[in-house]
N, C-alpha and C. Protein backbone atom coordinates (compact mmCIF):
# COMPACT_ATOMS: atom_id res chain seq x y z
N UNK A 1 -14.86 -49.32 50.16
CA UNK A 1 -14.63 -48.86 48.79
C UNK A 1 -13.16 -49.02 48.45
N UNK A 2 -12.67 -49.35 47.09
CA UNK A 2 -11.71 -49.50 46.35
C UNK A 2 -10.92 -48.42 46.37
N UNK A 3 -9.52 -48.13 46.21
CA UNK A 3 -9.06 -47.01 45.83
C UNK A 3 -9.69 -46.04 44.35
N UNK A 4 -9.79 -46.99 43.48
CA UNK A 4 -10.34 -46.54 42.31
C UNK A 4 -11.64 -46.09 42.41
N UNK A 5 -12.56 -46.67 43.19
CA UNK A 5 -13.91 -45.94 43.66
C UNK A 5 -14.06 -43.96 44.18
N UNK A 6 -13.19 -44.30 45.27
CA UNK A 6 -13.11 -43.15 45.42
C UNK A 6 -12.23 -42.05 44.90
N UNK A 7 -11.23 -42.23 43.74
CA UNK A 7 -10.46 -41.75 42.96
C UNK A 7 -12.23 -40.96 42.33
N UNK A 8 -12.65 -41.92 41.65
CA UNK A 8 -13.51 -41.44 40.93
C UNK A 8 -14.56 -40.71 41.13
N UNK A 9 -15.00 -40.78 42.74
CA UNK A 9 -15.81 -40.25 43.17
C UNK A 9 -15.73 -38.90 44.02
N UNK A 10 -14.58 -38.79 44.14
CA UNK A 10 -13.81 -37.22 44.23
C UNK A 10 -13.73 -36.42 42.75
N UNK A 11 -13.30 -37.23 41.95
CA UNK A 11 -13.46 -36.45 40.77
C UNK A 11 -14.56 -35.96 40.16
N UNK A 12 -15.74 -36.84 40.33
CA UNK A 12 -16.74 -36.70 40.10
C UNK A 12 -17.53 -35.10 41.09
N UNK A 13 -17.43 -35.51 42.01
CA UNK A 13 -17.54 -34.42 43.03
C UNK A 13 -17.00 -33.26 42.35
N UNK A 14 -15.66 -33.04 42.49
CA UNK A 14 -15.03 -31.95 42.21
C UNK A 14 -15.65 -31.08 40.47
N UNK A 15 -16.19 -32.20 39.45
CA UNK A 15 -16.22 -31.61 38.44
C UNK A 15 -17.67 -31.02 38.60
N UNK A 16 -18.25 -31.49 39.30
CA UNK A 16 -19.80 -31.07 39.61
C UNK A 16 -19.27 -29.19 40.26
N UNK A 17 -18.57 -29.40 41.29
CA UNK A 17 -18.33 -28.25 41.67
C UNK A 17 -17.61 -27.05 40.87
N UNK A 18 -16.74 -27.74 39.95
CA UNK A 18 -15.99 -26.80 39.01
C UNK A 18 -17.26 -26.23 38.32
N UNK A 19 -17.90 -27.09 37.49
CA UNK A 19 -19.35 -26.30 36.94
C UNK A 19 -20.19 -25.21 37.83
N UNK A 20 -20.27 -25.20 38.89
CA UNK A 20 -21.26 -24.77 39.86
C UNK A 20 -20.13 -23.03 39.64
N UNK A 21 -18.79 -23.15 40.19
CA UNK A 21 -18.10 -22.17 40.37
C UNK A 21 -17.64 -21.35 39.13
N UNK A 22 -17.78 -21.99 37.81
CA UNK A 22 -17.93 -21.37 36.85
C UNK A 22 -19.25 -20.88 36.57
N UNK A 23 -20.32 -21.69 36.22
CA UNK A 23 -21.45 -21.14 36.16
C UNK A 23 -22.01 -20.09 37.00
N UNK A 24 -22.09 -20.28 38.13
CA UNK A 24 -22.73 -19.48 39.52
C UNK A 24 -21.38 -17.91 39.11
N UNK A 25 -20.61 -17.95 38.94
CA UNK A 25 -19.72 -16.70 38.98
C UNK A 25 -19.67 -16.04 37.56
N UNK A 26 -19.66 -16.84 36.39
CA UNK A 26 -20.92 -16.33 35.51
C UNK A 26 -22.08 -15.75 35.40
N UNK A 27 -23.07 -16.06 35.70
CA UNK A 27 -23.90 -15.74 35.93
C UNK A 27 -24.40 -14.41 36.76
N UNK A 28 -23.21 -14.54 38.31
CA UNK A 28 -23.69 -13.51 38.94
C UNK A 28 -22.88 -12.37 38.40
N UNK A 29 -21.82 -12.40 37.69
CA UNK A 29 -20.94 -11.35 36.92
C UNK A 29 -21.49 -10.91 35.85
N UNK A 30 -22.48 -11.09 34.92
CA UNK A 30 -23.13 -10.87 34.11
C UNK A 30 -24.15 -10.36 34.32
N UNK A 31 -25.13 -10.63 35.85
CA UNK A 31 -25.85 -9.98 36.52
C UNK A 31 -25.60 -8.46 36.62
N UNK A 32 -24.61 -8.83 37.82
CA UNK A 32 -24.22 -7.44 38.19
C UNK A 32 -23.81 -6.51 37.14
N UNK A 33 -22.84 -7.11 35.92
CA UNK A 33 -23.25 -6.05 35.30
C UNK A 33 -24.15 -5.42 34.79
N UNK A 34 -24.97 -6.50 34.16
CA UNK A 34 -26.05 -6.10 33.62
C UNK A 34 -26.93 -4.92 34.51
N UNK A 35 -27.10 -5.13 36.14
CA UNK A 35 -27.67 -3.87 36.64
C UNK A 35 -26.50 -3.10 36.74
N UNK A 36 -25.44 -2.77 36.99
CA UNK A 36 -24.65 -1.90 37.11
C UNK A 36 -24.76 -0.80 35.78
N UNK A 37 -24.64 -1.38 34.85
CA UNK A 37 -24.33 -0.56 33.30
C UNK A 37 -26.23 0.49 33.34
N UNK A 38 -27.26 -0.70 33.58
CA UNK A 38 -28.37 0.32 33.25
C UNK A 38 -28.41 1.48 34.34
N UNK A 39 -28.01 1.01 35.51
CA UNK A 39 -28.47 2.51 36.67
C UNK A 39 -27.19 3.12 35.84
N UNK A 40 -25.96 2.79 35.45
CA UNK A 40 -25.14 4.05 34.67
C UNK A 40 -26.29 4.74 33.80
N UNK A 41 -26.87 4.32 32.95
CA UNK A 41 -27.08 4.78 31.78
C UNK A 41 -28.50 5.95 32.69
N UNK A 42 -29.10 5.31 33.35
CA UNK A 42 -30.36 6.38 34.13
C UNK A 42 -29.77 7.27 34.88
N UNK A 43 -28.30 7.36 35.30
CA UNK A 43 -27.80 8.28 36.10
C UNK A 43 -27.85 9.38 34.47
N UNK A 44 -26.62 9.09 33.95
CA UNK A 44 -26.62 9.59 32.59
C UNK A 44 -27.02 10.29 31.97
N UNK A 45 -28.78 10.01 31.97
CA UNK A 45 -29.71 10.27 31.77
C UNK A 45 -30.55 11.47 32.19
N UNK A 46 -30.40 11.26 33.44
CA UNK A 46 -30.87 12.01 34.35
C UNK A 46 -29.84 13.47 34.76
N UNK A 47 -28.83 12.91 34.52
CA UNK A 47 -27.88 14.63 34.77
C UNK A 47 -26.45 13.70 34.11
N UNK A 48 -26.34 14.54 32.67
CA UNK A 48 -25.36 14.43 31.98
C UNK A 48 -24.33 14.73 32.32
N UNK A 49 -24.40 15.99 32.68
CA UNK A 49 -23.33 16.68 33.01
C UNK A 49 -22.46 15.73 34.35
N UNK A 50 -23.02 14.67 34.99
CA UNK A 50 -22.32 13.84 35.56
C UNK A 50 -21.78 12.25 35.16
N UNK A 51 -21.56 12.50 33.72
CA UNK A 51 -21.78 11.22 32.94
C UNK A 51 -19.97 10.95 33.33
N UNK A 52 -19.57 12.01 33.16
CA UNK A 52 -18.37 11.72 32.71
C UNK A 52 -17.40 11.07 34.15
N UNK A 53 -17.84 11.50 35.36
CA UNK A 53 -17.31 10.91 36.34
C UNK A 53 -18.51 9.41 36.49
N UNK A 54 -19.44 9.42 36.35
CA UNK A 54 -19.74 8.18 36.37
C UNK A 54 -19.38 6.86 35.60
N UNK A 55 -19.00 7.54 34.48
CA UNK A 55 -18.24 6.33 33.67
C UNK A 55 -16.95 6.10 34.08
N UNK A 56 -16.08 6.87 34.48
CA UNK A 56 -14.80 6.32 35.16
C UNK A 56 -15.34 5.38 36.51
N UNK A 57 -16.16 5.07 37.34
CA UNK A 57 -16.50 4.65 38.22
C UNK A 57 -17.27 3.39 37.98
N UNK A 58 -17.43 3.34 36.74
CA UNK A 58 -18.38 2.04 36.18
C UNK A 58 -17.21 0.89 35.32
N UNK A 59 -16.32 1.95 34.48
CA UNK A 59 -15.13 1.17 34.42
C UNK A 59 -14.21 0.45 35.30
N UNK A 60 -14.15 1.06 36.54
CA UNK A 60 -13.47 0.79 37.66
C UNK A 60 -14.19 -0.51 38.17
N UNK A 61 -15.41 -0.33 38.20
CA UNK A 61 -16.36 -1.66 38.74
C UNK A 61 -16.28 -2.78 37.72
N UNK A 62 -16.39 -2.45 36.51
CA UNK A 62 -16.46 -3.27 35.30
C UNK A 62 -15.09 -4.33 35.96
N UNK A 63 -13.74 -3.77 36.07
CA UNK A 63 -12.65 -4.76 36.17
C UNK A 63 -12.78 -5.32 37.23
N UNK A 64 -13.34 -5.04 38.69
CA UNK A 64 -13.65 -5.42 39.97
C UNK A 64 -14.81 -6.56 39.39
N UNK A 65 -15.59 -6.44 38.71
CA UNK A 65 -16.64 -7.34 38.80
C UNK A 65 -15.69 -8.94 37.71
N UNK A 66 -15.25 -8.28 36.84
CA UNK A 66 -14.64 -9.60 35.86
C UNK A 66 -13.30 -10.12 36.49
N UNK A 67 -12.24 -9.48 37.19
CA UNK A 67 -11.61 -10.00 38.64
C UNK A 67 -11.78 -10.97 38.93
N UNK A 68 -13.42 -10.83 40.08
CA UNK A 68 -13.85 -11.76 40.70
C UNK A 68 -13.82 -12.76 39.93
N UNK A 69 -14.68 -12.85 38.71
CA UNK A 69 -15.15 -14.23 37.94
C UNK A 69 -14.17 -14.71 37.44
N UNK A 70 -12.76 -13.96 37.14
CA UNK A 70 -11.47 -14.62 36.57
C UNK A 70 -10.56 -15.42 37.74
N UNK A 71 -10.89 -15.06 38.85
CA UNK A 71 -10.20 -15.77 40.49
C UNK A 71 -11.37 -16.81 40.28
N UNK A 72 -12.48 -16.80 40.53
CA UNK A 72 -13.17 -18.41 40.41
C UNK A 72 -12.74 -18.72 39.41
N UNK A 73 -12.51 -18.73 38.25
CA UNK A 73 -12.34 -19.74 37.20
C UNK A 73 -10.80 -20.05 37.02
N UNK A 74 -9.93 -19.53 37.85
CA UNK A 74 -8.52 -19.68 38.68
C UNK A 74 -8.42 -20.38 39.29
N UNK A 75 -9.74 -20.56 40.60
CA UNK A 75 -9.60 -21.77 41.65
C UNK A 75 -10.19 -22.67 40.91
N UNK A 76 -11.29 -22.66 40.18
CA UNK A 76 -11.76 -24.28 38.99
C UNK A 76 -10.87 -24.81 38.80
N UNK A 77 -10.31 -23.96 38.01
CA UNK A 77 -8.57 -24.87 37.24
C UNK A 77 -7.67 -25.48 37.65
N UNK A 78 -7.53 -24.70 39.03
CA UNK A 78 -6.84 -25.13 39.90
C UNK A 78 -6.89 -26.96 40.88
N UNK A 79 -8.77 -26.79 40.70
CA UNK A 79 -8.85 -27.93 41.40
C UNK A 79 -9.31 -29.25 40.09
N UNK A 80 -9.20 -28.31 39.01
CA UNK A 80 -9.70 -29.41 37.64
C UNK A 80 -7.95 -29.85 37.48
N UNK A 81 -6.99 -29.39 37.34
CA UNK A 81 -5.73 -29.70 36.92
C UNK A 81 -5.10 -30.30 38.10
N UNK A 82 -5.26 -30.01 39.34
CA UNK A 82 -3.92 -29.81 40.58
C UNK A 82 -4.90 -30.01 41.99
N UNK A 83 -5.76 -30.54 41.74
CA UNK A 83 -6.61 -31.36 43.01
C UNK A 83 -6.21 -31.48 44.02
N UNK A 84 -6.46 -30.66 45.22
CA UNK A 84 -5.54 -31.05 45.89
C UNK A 84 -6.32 -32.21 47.19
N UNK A 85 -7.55 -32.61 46.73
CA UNK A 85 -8.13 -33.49 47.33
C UNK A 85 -8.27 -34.78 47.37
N UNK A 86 -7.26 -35.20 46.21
CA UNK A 86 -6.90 -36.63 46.04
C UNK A 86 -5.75 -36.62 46.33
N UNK A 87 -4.97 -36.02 47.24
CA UNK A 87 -3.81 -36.35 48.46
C UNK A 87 -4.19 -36.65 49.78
N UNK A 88 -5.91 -36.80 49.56
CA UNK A 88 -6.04 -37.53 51.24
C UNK A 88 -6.42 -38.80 51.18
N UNK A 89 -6.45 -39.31 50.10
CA UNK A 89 -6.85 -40.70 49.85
C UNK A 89 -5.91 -41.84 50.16
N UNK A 90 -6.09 -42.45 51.15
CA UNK A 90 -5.57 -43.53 52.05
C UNK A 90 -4.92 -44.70 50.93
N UNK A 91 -3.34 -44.86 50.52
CA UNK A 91 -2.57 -45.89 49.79
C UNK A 91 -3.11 -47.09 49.68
């Protein structure tokens, strides 16, 4: 293969994976919240009078869970802008 072959075929690679690590960390961040927020709301529900420490504890998770998905879409960028896998490609 050509240099230009595999220029392209790393890139290609890599953008397949940038999708996967956005999507997949999407997805599972939207998950989790999505069950996280309803067992809030059935705790809630179920004994009010503990609403109020449960929502500080759901907020706390809320930034832990969007964190995560903001560090994957950190390393995407990282490897969509600043690749560092087309520095092994043979001159």
């Amino acid at each position: 293969m050509d240099h230009v072959q595999l220029l392209a075929m790393i890139q290609a690679s890599t953008s397949i994976g940038i999708g996967l690590i956005i999507g997949l960390g999407a997805l599972g961040a939207c998950v989790g919240v999505g069950i996280m927020c309803s067992r809030f709301l059935e705790g809630a529900a179920r004994q009010p009078e503990l609403a109020p420490m449960l929502q500080a504890k759901v907020f706390l998770l809320l930034g832990l869970i969007d964190a995560s998905f903001i560090i994957g879409v950190g390393l995407a960028m990282m490897f969509a802008f600043a690749n560092p896998l087309l520095s092994v490609i043979p001159q």
